[in-house]
C-alpha atoms as a PDB file:
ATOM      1  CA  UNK A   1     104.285 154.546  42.364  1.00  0.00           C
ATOM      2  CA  UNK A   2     105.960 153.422  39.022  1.00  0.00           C
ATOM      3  CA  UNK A   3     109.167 154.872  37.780  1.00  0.00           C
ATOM      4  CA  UNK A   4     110.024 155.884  34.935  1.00  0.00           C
ATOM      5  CA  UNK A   5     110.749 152.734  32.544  1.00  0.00           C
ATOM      6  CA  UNK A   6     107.062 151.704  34.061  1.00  0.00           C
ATOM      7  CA  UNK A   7     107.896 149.130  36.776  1.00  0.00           C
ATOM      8  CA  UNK A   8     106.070 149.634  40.269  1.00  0.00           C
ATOM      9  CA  UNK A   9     108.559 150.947  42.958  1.00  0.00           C
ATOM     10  CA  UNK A  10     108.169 150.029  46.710  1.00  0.00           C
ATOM     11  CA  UNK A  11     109.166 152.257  49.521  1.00  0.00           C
ATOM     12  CA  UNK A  12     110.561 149.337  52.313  1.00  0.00           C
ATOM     13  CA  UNK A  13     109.220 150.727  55.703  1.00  0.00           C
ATOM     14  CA  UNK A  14     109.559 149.379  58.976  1.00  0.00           C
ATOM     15  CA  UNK A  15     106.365 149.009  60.864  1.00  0.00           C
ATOM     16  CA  UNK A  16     105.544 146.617  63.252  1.00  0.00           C
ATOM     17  CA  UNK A  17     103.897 143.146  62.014  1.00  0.00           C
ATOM     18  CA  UNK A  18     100.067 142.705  63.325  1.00  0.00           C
ATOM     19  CA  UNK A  19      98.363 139.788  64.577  1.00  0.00           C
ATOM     20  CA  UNK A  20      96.941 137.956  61.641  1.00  0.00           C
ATOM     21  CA  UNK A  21      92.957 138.097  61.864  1.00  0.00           C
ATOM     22  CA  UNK A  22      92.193 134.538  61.686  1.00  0.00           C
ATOM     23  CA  UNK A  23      94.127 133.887  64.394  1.00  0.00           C
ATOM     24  CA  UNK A  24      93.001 135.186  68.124  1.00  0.00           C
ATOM     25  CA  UNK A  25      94.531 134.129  71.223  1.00  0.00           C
ATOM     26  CA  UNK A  26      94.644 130.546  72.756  1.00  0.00           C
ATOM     27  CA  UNK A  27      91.071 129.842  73.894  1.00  0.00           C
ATOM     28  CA  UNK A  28      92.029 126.830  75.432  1.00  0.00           C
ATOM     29  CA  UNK A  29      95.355 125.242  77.512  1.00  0.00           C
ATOM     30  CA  UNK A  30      94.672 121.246  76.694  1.00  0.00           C
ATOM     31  CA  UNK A  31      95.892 118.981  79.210  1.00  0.00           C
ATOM     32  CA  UNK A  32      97.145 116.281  76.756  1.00  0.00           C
ATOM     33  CA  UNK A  33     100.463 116.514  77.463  1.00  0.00           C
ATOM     34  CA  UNK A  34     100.341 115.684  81.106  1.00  0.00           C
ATOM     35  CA  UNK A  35      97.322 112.891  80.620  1.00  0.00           C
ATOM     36  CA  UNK A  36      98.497 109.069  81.245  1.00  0.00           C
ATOM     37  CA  UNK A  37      96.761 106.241  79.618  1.00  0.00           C
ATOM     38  CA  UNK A  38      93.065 106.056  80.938  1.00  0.00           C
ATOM     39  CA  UNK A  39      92.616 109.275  82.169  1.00  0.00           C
ATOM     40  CA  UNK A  40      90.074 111.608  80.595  1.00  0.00           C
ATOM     41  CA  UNK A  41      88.984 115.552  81.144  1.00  0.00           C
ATOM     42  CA  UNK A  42      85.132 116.751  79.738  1.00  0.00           C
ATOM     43  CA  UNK A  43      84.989 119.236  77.210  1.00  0.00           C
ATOM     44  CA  UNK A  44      81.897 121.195  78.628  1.00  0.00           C
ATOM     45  CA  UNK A  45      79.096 122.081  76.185  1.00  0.00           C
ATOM     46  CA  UNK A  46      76.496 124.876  76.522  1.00  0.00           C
ATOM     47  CA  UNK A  47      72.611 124.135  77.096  1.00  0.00           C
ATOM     48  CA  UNK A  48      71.844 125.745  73.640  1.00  0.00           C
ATOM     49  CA  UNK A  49      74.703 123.892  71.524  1.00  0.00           C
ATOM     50  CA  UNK A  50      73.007 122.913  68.295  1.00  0.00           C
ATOM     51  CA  UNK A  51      74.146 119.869  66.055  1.00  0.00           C
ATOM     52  CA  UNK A  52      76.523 122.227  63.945  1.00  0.00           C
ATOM     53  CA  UNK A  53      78.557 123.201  67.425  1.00  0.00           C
ATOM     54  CA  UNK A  54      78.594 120.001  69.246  1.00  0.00           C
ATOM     55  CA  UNK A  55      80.412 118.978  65.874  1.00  0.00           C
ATOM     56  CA  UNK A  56      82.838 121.764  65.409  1.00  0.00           C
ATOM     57  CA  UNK A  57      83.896 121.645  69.242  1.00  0.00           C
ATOM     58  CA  UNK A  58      84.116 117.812  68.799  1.00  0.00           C
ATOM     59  CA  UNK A  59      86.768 118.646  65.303  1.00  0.00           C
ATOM     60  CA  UNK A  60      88.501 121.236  67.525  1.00  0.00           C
ATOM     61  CA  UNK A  61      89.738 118.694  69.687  1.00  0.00           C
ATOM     62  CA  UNK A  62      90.278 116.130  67.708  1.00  0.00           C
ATOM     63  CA  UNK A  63      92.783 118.583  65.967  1.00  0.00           C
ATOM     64  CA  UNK A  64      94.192 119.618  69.333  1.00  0.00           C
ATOM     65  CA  UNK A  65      94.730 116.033  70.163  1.00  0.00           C
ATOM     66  CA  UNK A  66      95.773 115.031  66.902  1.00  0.00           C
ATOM     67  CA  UNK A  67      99.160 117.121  67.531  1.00  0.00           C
ATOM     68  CA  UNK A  68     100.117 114.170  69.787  1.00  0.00           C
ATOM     69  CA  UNK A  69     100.639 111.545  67.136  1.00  0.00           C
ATOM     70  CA  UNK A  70     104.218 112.462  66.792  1.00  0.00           C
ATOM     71  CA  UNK A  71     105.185 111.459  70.453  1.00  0.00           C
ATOM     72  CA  UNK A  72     102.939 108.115  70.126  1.00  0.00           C
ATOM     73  CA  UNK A  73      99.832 109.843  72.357  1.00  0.00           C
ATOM     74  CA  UNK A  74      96.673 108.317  71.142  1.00  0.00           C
ATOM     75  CA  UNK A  75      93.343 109.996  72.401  1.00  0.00           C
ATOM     76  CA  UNK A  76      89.704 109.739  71.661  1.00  0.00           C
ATOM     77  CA  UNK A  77      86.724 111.708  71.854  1.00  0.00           C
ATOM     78  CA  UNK A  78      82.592 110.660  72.650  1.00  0.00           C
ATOM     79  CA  UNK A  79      80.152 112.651  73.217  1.00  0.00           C
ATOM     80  CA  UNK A  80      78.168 111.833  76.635  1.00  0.00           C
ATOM     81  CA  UNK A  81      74.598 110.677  76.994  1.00  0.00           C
ATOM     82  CA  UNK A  82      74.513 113.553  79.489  1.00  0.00           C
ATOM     83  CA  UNK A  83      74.395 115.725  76.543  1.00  0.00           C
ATOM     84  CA  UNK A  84      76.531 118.375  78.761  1.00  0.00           C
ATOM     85  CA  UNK A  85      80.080 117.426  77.526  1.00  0.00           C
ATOM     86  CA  UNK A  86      82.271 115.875  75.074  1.00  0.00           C
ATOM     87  CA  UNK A  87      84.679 113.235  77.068  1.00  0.00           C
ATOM     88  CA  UNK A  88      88.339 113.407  75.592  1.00  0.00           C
ATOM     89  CA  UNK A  89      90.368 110.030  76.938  1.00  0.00           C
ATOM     90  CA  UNK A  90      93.961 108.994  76.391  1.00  0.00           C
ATOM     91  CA  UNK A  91      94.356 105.037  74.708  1.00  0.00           C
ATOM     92  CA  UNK A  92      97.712 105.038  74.018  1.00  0.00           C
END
């Protein structure tokens, strides 16, 4: 609504703040935190993963693990011959 010398007026409510949409709920609880040097969990992939997902899930947790770096974790990612998992390990 504008007043009267022309400038837009606001009426300040107070409502409840939603989720944002890009955002949904933790898909995943990453054991990196708790992982000592050498160990390793498997990212499991699904029989009809193409090219284009075996790369995104790869970038999602090299993200995930990149949150580390501050508290000197170093991890690394391959994916397996098997063709059924990505293989996350801790090196430092």
């Amino acid at each position: 609504m504008k007043n009267g010398n022309g400038l837009m007026h606001f009426k300040i409510q107070k409502d409840a703040l939603p989720d944002p949409r890009f955002c949904g709920p933790r898909k995943y609880d990453w054991p990196f935190a708790s992982m000592k040097v050498g160990e390793c969990f498997y990212f499991p992939l699904k029989q009809d993963d193409g090219v284009k997902q075996i790369y995104m899930a790869r970038a999602r947790i090299g993200k995930a693990a990149r949150e580390y770096r501050a508290t000197g974790m170093r991890f690394t990612t391959r994916h397996l011959d098997d063709k059924k998992s990505i293989g996350v390990w801790r090196v430092k």
